[in-house]
C-alpha atoms as a PDB file:
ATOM      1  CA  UNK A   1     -37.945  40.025  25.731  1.00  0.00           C
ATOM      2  CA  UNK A   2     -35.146  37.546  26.666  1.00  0.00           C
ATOM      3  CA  UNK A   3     -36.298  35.024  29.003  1.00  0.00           C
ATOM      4  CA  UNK A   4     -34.019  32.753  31.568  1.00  0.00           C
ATOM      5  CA  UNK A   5     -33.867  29.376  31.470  1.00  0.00           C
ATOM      6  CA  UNK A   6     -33.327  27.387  35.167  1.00  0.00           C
ATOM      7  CA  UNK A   7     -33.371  23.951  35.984  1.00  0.00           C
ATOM      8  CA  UNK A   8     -32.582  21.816  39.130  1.00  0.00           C
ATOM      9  CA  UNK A   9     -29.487  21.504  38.696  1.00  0.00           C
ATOM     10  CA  UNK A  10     -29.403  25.531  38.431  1.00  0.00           C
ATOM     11  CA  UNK A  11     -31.198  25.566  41.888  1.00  0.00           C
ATOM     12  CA  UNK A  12     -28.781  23.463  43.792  1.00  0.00           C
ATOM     13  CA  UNK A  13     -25.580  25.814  42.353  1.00  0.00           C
ATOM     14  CA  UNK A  14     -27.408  29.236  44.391  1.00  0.00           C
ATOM     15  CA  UNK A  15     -26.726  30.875  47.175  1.00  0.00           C
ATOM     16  CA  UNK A  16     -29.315  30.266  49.943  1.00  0.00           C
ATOM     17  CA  UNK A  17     -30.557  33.406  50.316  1.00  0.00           C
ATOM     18  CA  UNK A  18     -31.057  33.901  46.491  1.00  0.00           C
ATOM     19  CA  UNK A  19     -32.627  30.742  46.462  1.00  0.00           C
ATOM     20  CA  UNK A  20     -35.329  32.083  48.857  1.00  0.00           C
ATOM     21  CA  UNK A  21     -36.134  35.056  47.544  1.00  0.00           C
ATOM     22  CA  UNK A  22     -36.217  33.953  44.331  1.00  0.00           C
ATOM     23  CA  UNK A  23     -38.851  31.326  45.437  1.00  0.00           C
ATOM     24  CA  UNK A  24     -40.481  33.551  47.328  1.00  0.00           C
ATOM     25  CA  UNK A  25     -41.370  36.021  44.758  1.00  0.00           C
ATOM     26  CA  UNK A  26     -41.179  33.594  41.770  1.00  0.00           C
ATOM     27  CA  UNK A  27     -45.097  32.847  42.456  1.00  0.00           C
ATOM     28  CA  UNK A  28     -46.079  37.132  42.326  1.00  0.00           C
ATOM     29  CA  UNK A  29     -48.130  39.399  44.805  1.00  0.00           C
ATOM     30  CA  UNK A  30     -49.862  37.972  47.923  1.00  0.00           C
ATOM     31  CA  UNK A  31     -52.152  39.325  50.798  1.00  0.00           C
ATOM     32  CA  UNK A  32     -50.132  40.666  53.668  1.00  0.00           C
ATOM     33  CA  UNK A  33     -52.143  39.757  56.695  1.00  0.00           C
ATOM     34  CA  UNK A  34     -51.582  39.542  60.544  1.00  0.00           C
ATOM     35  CA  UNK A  35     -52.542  36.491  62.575  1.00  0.00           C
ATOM     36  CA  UNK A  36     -53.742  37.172  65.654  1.00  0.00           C
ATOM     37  CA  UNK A  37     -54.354  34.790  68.538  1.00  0.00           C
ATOM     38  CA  UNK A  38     -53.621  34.403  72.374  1.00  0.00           C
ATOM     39  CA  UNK A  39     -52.273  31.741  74.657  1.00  0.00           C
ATOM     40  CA  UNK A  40     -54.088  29.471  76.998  1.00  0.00           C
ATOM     41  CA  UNK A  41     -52.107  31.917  79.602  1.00  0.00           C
ATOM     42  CA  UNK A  42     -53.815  34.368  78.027  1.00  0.00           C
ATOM     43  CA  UNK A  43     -51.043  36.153  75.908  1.00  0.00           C
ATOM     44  CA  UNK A  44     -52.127  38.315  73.075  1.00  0.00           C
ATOM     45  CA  UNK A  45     -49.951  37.065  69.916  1.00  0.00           C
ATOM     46  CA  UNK A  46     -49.555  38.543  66.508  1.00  0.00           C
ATOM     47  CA  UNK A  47     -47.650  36.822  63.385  1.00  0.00           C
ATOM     48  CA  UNK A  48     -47.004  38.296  59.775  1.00  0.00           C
ATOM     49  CA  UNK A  49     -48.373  35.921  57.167  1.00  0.00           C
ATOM     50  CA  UNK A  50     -48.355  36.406  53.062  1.00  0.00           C
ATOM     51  CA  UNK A  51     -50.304  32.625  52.614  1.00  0.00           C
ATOM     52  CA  UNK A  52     -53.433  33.009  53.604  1.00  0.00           C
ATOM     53  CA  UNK A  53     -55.750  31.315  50.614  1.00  0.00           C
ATOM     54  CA  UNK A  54     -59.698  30.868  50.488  1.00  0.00           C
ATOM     55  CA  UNK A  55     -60.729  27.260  50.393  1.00  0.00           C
ATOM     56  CA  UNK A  56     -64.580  27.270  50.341  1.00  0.00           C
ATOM     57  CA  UNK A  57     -67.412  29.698  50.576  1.00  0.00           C
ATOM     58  CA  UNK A  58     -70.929  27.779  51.149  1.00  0.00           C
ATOM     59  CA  UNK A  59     -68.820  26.352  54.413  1.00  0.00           C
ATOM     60  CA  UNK A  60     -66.759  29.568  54.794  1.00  0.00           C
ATOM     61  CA  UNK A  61     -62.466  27.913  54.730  1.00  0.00           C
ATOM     62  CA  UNK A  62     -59.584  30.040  55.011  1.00  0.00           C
ATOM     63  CA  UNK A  63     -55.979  28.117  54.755  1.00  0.00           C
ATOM     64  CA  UNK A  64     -52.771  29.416  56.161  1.00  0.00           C
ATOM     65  CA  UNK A  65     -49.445  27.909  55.574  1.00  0.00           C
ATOM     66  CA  UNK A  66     -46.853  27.621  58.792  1.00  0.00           C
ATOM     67  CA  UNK A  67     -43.414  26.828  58.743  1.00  0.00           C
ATOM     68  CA  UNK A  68     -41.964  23.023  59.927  1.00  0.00           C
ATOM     69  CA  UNK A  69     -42.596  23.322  63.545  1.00  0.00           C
ATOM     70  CA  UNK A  70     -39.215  22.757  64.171  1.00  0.00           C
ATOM     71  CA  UNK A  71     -38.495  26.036  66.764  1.00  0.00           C
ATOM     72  CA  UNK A  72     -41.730  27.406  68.885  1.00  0.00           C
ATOM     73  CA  UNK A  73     -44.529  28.374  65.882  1.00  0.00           C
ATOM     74  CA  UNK A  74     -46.355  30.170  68.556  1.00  0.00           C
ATOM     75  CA  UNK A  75     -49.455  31.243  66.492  1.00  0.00           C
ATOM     76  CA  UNK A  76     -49.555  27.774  65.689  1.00  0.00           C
ATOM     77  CA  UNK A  77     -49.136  26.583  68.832  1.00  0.00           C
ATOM     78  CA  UNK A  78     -51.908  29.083  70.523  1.00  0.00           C
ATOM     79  CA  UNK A  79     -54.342  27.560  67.635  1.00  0.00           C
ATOM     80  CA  UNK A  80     -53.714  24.693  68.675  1.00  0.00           C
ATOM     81  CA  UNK A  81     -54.664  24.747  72.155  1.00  0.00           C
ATOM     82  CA  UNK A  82     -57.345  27.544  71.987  1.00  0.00           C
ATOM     83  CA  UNK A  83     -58.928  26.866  68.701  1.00  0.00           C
ATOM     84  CA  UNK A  84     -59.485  29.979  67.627  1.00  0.00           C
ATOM     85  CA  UNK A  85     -57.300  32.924  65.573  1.00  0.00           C
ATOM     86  CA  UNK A  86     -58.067  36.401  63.623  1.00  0.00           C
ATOM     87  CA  UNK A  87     -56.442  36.938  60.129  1.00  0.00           C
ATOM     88  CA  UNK A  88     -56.329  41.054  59.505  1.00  0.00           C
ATOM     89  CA  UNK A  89     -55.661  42.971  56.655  1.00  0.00           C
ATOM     90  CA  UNK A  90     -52.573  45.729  56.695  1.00  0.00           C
ATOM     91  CA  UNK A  91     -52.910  49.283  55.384  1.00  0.00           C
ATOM     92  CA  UNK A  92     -50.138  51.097  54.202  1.00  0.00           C
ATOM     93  CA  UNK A  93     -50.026  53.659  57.151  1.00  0.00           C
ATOM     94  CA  UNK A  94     -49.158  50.677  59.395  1.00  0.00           C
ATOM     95  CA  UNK A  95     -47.333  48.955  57.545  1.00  0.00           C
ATOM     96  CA  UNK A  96     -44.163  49.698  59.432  1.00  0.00           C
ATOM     97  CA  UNK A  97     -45.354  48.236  62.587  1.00  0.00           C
ATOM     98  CA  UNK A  98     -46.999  45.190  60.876  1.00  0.00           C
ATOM     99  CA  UNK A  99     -43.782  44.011  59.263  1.00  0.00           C
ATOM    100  CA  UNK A 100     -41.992  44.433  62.358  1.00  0.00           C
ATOM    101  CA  UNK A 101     -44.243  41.617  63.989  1.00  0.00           C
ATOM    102  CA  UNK A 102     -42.171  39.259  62.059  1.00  0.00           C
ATOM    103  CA  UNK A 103     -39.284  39.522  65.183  1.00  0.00           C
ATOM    104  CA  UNK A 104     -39.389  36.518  66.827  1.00  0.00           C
ATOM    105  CA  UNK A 105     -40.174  37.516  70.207  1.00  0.00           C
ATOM    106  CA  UNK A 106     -40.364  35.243  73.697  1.00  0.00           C
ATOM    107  CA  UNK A 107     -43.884  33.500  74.277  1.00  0.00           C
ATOM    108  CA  UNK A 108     -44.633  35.587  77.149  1.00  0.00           C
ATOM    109  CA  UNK A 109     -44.368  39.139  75.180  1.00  0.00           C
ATOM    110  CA  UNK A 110     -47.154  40.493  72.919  1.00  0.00           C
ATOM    111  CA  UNK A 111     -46.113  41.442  69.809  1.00  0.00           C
ATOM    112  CA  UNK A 112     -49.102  44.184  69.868  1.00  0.00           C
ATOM    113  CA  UNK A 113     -47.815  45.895  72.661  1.00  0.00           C
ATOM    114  CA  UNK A 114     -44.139  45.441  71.300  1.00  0.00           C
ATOM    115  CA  UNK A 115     -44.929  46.973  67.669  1.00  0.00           C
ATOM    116  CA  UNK A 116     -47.212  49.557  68.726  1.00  0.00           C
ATOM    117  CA  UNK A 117     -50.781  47.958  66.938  1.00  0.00           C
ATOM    118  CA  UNK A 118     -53.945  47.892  69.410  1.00  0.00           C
ATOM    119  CA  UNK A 119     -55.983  44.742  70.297  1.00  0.00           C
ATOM    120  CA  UNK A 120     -59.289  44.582  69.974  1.00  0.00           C
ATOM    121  CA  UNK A 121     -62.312  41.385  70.645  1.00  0.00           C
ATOM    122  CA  UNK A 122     -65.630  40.889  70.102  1.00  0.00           C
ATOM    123  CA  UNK A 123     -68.288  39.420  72.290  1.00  0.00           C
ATOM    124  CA  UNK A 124     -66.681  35.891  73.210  1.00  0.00           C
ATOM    125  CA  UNK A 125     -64.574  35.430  70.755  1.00  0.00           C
ATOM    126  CA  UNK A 126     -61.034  34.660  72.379  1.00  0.00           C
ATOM    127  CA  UNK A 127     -58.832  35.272  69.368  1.00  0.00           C
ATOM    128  CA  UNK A 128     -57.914  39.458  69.659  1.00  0.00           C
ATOM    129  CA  UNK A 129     -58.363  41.328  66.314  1.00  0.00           C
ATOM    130  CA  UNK A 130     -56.361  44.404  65.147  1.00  0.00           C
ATOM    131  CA  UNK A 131     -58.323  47.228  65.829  1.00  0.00           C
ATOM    132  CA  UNK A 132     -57.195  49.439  63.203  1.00  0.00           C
ATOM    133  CA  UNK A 133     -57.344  46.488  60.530  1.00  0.00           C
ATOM    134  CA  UNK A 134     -60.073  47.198  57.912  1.00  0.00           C
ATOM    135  CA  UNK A 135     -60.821  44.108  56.505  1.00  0.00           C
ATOM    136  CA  UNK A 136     -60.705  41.222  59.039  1.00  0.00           C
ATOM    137  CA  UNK A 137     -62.065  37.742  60.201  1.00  0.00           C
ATOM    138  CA  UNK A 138     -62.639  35.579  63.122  1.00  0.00           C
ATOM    139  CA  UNK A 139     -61.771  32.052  62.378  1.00  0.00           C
ATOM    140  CA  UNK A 140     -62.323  28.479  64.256  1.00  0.00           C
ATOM    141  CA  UNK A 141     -59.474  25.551  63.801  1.00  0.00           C
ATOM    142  CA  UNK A 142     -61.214  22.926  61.581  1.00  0.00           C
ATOM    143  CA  UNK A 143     -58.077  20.573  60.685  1.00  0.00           C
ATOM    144  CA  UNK A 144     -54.723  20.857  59.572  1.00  0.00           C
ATOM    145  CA  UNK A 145     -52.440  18.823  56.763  1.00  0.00           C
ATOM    146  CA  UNK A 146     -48.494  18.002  57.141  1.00  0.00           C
ATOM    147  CA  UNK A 147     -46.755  18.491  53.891  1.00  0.00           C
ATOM    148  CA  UNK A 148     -44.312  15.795  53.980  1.00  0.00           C
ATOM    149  CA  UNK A 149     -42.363  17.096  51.299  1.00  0.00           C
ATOM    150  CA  UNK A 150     -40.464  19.513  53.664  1.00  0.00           C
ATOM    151  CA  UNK A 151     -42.555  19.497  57.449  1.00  0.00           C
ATOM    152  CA  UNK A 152     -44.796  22.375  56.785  1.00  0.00           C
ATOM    153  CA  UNK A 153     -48.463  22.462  57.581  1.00  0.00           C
ATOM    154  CA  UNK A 154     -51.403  23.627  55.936  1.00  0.00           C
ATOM    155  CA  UNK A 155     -53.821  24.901  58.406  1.00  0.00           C
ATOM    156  CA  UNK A 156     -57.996  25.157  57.803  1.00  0.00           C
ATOM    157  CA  UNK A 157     -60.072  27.250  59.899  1.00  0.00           C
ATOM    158  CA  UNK A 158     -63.822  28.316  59.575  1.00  0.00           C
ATOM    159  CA  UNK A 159     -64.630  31.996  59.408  1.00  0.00           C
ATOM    160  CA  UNK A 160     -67.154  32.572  62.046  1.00  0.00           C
ATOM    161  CA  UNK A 161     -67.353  36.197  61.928  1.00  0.00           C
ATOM    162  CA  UNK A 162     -65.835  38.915  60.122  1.00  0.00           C
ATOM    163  CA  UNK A 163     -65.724  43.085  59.668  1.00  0.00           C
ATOM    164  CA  UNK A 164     -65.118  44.704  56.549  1.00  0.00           C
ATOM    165  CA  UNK A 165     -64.755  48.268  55.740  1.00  0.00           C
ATOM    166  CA  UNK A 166     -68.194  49.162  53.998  1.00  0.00           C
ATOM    167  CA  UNK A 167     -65.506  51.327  51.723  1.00  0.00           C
ATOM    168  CA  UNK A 168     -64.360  47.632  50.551  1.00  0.00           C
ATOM    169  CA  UNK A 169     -67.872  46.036  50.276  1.00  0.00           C
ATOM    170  CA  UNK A 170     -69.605  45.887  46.519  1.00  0.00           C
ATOM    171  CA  UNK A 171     -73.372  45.378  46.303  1.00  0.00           C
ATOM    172  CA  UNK A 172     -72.489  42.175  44.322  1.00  0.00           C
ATOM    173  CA  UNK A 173     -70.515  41.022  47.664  1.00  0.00           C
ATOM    174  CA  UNK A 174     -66.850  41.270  46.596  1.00  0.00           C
ATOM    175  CA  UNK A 175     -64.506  42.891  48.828  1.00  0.00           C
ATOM    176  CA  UNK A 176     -62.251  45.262  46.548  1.00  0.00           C
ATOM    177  CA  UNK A 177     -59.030  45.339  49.391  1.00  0.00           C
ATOM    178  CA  UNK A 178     -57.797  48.652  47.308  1.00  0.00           C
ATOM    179  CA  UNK A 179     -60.527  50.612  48.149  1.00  0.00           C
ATOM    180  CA  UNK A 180     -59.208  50.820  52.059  1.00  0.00           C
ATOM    181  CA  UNK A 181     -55.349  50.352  51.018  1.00  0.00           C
ATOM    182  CA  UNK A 182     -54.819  46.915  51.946  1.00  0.00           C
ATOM    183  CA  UNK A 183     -50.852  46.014  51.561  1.00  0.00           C
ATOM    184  CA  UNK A 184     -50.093  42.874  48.605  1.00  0.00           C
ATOM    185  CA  UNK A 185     -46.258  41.680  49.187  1.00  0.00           C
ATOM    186  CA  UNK A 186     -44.083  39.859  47.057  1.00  0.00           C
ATOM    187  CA  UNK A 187     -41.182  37.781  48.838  1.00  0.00           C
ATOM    188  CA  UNK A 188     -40.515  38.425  52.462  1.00  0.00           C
ATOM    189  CA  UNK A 189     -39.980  42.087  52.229  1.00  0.00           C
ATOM    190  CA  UNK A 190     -41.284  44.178  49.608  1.00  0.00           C
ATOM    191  CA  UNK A 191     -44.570  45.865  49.592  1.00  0.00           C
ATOM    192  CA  UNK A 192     -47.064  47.105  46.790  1.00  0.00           C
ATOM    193  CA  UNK A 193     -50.475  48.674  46.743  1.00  0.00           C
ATOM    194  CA  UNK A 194     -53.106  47.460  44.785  1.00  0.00           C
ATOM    195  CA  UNK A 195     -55.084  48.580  41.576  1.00  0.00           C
ATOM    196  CA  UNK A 196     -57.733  47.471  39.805  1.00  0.00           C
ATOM    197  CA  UNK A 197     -57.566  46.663  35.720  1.00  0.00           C
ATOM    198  CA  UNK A 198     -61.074  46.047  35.071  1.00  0.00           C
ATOM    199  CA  UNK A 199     -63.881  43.508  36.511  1.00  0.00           C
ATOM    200  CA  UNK A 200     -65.157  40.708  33.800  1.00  0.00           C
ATOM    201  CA  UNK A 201     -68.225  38.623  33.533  1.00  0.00           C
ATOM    202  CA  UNK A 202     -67.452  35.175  34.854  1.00  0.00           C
ATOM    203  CA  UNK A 203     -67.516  32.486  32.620  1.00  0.00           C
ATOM    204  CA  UNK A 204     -69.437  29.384  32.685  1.00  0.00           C
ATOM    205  CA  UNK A 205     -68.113  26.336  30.937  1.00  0.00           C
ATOM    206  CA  UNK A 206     -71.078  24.436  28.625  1.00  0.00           C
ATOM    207  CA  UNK A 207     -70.411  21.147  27.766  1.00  0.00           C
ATOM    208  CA  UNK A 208     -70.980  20.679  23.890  1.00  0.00           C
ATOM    209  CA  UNK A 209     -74.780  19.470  23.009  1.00  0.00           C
ATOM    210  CA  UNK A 210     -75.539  15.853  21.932  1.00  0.00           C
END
């Protein structure tokens, strides 16, 4: 095994596109999900995300991370003035069609109807799901954080309802995402399935006796 050495001053020298992707996959696999909301005109919207993280469970968090609103974020944008979204899981059959939801289409277009996925709601929830999405959640906009650093923002929403696969669901209440195919990508473009090693016992730190 021969591992590279890079430093700052190794960053700077790089092309920008090998700069990105070598950022962008440096960190490993992540979730492939589609955002879905809709726009106080009432415009279904879909986005491709890969930063979806879980922030709390006894108050249910999700976070997603947008990029500097610097050009139209338009998921962003419809969360902000609805207050609601969907995150969905993709499966490898539509995989095709989810990636393509990264074009950057006008504000008055649906991406579902452009890429071919159905919408789907639920009671009164205003946020449209993906029908065919296995593993997916209804969220409410709780608060948001700007990362100074470089203008991005760090989004927090509370899951109000969700729909999972009963394929996915484990009498111990995990939800294994390989069972139903769910899609894990690494940088902007390149897809993997997933497969379980093994599951082990959590551990519980004991602080020493006195």
């Amino acid at each position: 095994m021969i591992l590279r050495f890079f430093d700052s001053k190794s960053f700077q020298k790089w092309d920008r596109f090998y700069r990105s992707n070598f950022f962008n996959s440096i960190g490993g696999y992540k979730s492939m999900n589609l955002i879905g909301t809709k726009s106080k005109e009432g415009i279904a919207n879909l986005g491709v995300f890969f930063s979806v993280v879980h922030v709390g469970s006894t108050t249910p968090l999700m976070g997603v991370v947008f990029r500097a609103p610097d050009v139209p974020r338009h998921t962003l944008q419809n969360i902000y003035d609805t207050g609601y979204f969907t995150i969905n899981s993709v499966q490898e059959w539509v995989l095709e069609k989810a990636h393509s939801a990264s074009i950057k289409y006008d504000a008055d277009i649906s991406e579902f109807y452009k890429i071919g996925l159905r919408e789907s709601y639920h009671g009164n929830f205003i946020a449209p799901y993906v029908e065919s999405s296995r593993i997916k959640m209804g969220l409410k906009f709780v608060e948001k954080h700007d990362v100074a650093a470089n203008g991005t923002v760090f989004l927090v929403g509370e899951v109000q309802e969700c729909w999972v696969d009963g394929d996915a669901l484990e009498p111990d209440g995990f939800v294994e995402h390989s069972n139903v195919n769910n899609v894990l990508v690494n940088g902007l473009d390149t897809y993997y399935s997933a497969k379980r090693i093994k599951k082990l016992p959590v551990l519980e730190s004991k602080l020493p006796s006195k």
